[in-house]
Protein backbone atom coordinates (compact mmCIF):
# COMPACT_ATOMS: atom_id res chain seq x y z
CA UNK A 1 -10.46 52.85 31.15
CA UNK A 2 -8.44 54.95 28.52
CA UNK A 3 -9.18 55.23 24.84
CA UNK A 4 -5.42 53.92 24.88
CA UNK A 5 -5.60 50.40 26.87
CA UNK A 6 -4.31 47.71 24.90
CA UNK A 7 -7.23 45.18 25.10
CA UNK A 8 -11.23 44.70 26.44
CA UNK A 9 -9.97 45.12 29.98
CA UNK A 10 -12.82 43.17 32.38
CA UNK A 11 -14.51 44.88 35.24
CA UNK A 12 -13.68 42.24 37.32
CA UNK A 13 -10.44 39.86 38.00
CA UNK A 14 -8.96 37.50 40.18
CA UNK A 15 -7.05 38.50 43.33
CA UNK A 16 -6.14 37.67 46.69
CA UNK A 17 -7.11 39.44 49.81
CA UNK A 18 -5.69 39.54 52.85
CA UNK A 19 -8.62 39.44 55.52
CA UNK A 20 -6.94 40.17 58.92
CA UNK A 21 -4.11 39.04 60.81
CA UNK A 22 -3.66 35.56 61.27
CA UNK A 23 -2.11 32.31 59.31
CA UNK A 24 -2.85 31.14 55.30
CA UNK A 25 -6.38 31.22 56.22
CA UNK A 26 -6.67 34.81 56.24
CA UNK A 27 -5.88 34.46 52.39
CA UNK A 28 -8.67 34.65 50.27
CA UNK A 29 -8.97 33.99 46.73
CA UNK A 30 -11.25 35.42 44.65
CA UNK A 31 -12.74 35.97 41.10
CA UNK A 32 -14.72 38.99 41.44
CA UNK A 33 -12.47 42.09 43.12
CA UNK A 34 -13.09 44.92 41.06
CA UNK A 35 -10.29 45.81 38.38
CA UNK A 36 -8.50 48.93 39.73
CA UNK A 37 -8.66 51.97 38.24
CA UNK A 38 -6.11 54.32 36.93
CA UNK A 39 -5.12 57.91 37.89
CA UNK A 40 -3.49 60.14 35.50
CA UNK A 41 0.01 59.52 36.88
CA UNK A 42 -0.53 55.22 37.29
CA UNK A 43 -0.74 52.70 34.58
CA UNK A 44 -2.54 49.06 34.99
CA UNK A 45 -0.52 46.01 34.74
CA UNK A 46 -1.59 42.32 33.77
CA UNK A 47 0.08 40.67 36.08
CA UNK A 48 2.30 38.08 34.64
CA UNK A 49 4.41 36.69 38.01
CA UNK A 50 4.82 37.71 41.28
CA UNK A 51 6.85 37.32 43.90
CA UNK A 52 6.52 35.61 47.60
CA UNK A 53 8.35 37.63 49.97
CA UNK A 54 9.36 37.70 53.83
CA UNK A 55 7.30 41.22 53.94
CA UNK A 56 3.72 39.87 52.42
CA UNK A 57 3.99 37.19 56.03
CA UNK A 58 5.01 39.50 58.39
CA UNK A 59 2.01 41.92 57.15
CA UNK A 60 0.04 38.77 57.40
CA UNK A 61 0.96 37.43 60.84
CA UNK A 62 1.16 41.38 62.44
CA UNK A 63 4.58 40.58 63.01
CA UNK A 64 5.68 44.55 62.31
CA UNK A 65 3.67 45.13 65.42
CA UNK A 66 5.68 46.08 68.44
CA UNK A 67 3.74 43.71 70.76
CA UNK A 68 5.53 40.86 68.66
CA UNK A 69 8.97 39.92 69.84
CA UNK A 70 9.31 36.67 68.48
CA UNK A 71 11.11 35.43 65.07
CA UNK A 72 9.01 35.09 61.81
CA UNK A 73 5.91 32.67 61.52
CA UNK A 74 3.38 31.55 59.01
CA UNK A 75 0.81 30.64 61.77
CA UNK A 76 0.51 34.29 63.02
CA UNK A 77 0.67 35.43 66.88
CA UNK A 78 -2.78 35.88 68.02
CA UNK A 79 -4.51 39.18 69.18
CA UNK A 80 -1.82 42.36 67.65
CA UNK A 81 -2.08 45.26 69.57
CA UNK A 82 -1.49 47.30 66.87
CA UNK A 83 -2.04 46.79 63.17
CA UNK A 84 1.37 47.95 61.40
CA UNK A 85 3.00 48.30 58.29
CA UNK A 86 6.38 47.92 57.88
CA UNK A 87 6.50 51.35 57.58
CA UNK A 88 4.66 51.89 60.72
CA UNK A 89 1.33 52.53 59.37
CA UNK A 90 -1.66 51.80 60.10
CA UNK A 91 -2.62 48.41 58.13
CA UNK A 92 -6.25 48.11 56.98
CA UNK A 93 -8.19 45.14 55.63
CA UNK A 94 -8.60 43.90 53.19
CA UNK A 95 -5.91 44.03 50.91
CA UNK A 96 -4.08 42.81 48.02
CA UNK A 97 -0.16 42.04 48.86
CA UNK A 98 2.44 41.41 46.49
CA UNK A 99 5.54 43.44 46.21
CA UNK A 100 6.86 41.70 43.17
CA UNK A 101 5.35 42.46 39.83
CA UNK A 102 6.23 41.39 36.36
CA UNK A 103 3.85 42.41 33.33
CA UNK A 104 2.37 44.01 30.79
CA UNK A 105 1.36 47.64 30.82
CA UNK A 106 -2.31 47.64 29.06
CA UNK A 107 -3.63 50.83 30.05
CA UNK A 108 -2.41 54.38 30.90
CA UNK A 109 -3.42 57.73 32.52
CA UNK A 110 -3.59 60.81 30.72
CA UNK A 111 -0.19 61.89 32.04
CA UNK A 112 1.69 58.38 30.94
CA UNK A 113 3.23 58.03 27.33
CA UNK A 114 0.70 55.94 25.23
CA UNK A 115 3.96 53.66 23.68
CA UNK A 116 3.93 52.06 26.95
CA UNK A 117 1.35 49.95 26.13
CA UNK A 118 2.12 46.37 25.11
CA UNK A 119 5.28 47.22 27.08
CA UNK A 120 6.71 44.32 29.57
CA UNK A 121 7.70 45.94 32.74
CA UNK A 122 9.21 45.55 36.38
CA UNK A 123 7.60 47.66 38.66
CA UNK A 124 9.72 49.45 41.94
CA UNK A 125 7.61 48.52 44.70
CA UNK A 126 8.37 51.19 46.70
CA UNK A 127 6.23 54.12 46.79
CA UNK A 128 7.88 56.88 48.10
CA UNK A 129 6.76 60.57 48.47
CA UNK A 130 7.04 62.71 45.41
CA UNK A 131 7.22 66.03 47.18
CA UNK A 132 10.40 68.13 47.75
CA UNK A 133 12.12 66.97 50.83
CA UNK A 134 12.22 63.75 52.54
CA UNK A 135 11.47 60.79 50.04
CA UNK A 136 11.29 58.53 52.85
CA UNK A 137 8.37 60.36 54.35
CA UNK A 138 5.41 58.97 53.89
CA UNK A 139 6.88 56.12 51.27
CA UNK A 140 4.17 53.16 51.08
CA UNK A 141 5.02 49.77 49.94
CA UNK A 142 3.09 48.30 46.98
CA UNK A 143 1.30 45.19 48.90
CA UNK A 144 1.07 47.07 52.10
CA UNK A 145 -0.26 50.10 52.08
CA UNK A 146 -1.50 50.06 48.78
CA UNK A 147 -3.05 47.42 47.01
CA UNK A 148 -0.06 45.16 45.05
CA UNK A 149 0.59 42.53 42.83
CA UNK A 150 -1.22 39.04 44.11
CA UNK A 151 -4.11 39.46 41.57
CA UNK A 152 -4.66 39.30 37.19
CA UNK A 153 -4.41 43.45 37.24
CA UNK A 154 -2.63 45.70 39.54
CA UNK A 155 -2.51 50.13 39.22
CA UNK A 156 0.85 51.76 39.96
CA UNK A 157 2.61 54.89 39.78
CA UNK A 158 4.35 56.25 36.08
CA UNK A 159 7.12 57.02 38.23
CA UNK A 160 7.48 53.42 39.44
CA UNK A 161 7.41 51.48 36.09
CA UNK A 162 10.83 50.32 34.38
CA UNK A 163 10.12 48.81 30.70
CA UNK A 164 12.32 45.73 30.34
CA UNK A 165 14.74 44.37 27.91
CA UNK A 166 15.47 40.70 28.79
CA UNK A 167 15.61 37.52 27.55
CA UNK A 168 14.68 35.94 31.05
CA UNK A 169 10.75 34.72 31.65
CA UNK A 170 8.51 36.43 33.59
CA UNK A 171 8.88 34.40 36.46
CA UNK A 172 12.79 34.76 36.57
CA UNK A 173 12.08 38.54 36.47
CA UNK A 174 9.65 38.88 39.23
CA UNK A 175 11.85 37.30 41.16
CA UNK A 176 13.97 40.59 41.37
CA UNK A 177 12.24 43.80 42.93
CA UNK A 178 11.91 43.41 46.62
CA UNK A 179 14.95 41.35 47.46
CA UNK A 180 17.27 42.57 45.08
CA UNK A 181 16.56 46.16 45.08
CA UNK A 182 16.67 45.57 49.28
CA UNK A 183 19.77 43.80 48.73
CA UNK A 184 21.59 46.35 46.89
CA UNK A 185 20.23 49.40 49.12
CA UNK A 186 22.09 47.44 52.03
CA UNK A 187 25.00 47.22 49.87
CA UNK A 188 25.21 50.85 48.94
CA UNK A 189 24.61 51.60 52.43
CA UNK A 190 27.46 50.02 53.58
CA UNK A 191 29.77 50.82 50.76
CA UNK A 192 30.97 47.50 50.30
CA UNK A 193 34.39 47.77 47.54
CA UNK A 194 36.84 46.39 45.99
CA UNK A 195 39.22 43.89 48.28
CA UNK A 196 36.59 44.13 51.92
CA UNK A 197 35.08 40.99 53.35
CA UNK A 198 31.31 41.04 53.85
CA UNK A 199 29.50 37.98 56.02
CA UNK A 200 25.91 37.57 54.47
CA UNK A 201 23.27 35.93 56.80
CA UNK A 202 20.27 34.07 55.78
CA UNK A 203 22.35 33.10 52.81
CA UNK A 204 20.47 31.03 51.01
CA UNK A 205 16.90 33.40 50.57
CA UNK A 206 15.93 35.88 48.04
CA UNK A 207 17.76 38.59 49.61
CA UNK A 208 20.97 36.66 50.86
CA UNK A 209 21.61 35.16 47.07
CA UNK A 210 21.38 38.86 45.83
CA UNK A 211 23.40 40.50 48.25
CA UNK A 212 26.27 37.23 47.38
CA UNK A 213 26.21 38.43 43.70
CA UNK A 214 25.76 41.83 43.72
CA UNK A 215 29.19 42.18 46.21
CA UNK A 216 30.91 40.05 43.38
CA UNK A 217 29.99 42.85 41.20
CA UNK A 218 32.29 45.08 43.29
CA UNK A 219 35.08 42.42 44.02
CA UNK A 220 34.47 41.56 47.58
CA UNK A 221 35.00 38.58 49.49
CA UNK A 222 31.57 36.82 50.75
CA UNK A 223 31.29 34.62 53.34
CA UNK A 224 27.99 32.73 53.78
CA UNK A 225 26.15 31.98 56.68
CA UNK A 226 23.58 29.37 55.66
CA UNK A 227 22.78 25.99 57.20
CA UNK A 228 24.96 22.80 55.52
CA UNK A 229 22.40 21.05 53.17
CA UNK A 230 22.56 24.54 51.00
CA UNK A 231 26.51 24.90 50.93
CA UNK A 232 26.52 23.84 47.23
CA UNK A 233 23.53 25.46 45.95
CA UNK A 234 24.91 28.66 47.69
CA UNK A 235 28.00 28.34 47.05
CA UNK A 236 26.99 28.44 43.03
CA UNK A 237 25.42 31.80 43.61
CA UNK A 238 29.00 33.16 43.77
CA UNK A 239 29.81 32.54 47.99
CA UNK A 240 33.97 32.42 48.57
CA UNK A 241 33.43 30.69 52.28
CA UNK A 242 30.77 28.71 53.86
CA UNK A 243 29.83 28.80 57.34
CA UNK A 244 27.18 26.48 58.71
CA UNK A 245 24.65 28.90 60.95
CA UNK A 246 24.39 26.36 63.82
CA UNK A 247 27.77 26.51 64.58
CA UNK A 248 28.06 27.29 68.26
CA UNK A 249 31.50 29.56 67.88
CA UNK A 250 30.37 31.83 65.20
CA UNK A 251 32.51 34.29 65.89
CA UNK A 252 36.28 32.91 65.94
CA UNK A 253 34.88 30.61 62.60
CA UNK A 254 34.59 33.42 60.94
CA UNK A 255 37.42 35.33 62.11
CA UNK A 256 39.11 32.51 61.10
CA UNK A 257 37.83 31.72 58.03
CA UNK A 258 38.46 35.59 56.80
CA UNK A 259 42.15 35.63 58.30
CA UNK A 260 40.56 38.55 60.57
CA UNK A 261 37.85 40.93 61.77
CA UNK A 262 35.65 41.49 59.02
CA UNK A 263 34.70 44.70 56.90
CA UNK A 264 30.68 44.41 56.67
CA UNK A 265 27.81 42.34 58.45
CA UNK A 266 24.85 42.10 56.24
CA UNK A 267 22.43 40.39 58.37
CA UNK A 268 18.66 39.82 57.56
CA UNK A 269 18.30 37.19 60.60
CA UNK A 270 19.07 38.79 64.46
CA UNK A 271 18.50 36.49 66.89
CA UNK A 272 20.49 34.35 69.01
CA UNK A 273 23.26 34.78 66.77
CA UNK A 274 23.73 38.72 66.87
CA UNK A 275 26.72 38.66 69.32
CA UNK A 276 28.81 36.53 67.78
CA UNK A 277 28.30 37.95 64.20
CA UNK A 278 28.58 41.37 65.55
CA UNK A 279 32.09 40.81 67.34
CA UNK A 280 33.03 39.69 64.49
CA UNK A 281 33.34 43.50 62.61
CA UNK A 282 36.30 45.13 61.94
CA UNK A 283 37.38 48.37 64.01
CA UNK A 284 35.75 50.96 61.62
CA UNK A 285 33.41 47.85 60.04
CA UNK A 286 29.79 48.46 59.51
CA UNK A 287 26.99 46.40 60.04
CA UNK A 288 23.66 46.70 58.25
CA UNK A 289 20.31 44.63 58.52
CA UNK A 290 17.01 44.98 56.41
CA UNK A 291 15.10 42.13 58.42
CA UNK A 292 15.39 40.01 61.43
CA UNK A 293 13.89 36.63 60.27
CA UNK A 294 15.49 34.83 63.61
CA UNK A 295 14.06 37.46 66.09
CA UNK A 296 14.21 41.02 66.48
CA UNK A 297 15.06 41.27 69.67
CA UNK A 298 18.07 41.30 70.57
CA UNK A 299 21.24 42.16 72.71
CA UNK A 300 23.72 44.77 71.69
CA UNK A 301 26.46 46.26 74.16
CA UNK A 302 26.99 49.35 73.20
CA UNK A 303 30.89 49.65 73.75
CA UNK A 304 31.24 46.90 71.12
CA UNK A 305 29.25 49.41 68.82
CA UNK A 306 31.04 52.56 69.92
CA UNK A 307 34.52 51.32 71.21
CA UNK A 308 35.09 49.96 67.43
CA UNK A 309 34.21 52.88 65.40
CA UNK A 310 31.03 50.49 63.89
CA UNK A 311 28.46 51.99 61.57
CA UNK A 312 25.34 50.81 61.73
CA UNK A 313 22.45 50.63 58.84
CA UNK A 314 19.03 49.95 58.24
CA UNK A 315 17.35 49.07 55.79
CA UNK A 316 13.78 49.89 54.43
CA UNK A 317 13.23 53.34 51.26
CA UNK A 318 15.95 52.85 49.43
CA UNK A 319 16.73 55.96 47.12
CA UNK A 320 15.16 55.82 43.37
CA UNK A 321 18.18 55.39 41.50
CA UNK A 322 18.98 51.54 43.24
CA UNK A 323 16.38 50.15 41.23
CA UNK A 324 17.90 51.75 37.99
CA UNK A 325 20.44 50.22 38.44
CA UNK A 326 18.91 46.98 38.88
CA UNK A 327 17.34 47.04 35.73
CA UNK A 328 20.74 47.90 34.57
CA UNK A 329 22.44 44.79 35.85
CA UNK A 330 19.59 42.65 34.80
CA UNK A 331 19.61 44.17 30.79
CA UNK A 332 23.31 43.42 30.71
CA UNK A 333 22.89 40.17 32.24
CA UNK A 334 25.15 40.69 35.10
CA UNK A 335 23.06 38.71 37.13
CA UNK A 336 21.23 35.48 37.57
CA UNK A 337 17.57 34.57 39.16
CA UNK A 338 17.65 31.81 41.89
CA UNK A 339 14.26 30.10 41.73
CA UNK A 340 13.53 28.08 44.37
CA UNK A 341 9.51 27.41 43.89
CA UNK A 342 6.98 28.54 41.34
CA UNK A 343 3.33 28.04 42.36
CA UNK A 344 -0.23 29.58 40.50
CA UNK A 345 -1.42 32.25 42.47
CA UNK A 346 -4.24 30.23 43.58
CA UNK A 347 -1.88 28.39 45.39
CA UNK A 348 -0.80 31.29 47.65
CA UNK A 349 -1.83 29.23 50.88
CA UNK A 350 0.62 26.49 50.04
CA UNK A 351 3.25 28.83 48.87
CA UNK A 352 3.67 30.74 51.60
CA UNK A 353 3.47 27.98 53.95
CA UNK A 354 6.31 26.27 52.15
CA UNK A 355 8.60 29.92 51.96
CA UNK A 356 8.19 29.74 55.75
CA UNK A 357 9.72 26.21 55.58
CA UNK A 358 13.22 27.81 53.83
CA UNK A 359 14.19 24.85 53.27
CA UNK A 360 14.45 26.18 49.58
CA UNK A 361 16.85 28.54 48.03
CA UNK A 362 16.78 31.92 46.08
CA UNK A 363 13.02 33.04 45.60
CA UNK A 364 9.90 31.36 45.69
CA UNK A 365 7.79 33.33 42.63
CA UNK A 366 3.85 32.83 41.77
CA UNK A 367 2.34 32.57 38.40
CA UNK A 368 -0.91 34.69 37.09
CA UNK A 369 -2.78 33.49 34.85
């Protein structure tokens, strides 16, 4: 450690590893991983919260592997055929997961400003590459390919770290970096404005109560696809219109229930429902999708896509200056956390298993003690 670090840093902390793919089993706490150390371009965080996230399961249960066609589990699929990160790495075990980080910088390299120290921080969890050319070659995701947040310490990039001014906790923070920075990407893909009408599946989750906000930021019109039992708690995160997800005519309801075809599709589920929410797009519309929590696999007929003029997005490296202006929005208190379930992190078994439940809404965030 640096002659700069804040405090008698331990050798040794608390973290969870990820031992293979499989269900909560495969989660392993313990007291004695090795404190990371620091390159001259990182700085080491004391974890305060993290976040759970859709991304830390489907590492977990291999479900970025190809072989996997089915939606999202917590139980895992068996034998993976090949071991992938959402970027389409190569996953190796063990590791430490967590996307979501919320601390307190207490030591720096020789390349990071000393007055960081003692500093309270959100941390972009996407790694990208900082050679000319392509930033989304090569990106890594902090959690996946590199060791993240579930643990007492956690080493990141200069480059990555955003001091924060806020009155909110630490728990309300961490609920903000994966979901809301993927939530806004989507957005800026799409280039949701003023007047449009955007339907927003998987409503009620992390990324679904961001992506309801931050289009009320730019004056949209949001319907909500969520099941019934969240209307009200959705519908306080800013949602116009309502729309129960097991309806079986999802298509005319929400024709309907926009007066017309609408402008954008942000969709984080697939599945079954993909028809019907895609006819629903406007001539021109776009459609954009960062996840596919119902099932990947799905069926798309191609003159719908190209008869309609329909632009089509994913997801995944979002450029740099989204999470600016993130940390913008949350200084300036344009936005709100939804907290649906804080747990210690030694409860990470139980946490996840009850995030696969979503049965709760906004994000499910664990404490570090």
């Amino acid at each position: 450690m640096s002659e700069n670090q804040l405090e008698a840093i331990p050798k040794v902390m608390m973290a969870v590893q990820l031992t293979g793919n499989g269900g909560p089993e495969k989660l392993a706490v313990l007291h004695d991983i090795r404190v990371p150390d620091i390159g001259e371009d990182e700085v080491l965080i004391r974890v305060k919260a993290c976040g759970v996230n859709n991304t830390d399961i489907n590492t977990r249960v291999g479900w970025y592997s190809k072989s996997v066609t089915a939606a999202t589990s917590s139980k895992g699929f068996g034998e993976i055929e090949d071991k992938q990160t959402w970027g389409g790495n190569k996953f190796s075990f063990p590791r430490i997961q967590g996307a979501d980080v919320c601390g307190i910088v207490v030591d720096v390299g020789n390349n990071a400003d000393a007055s960081l120290i003692g500093r309270r921080v959100l941390v972009d969890p996407c790694v990208r590459n900082p050679k000319p050319g392509n930033w989304r070659d090569n990106a890594r995701y902090l959690g996946s390919e590199i060791n993240g947040a579930f643990a007492q310490y956690c080493a990141v990039p200069l480059r990555n770290t955003y001091p924060i001014n806020s009155e909110m906790t630490d728990i309300e923070l961490a609920s903000f970096p994966c979901s809301w920075a993927t939530a806004e990407h989507m957005l800026t893909r799409s280039r949701l404005r003023k007047g449009q009408t955007l339907v927003v599946t998987g409503a009620s989750g992390g990324v679904g109560t961001a992506l309801i906000q931050l289009a009320k930021l730019r004056e949209a019109n949001v319907i909500a696809v969520t099941s019934s039992e969240k209307f009200d708690s959705v519908k306080d995160c800013g949602a116009d219109l309502l729309l129960d997800r097991n309806e079986k005519e999802l298509k005319s309801n929400i024709i309907e229930l926009a007066q017309g075809p609408v402008d954008v599709l942000a969709d984080v589920a697939g599945g079954n429902n993909f028809v019907q929410l895609f006819e629903s797009i406007a001539k021109g519309g776009c459609y954009v999708t960062s996840g596919a929590i119902a099932g990947p696999i799905v069926d798309l007929d191609l003159r719908t896509l190209y008869l309609n003029d329909i632009e089509m997005h994913g997801c995944t490296v979002y450029d740099p200056a989204v999470f600016k202006l993130l940390v913008e929005y949350i200084e300036n208190e344009r936005v709100k956390p939804i907290i649906g379930g804080v747990f210690r992190l030694e409860e990470i078994r139980h946490a996840q298993e009850e995030f696969s439940k979503k049965q709760h809404v906004g994000a499910m965030v664990l404490t570090v003690d």
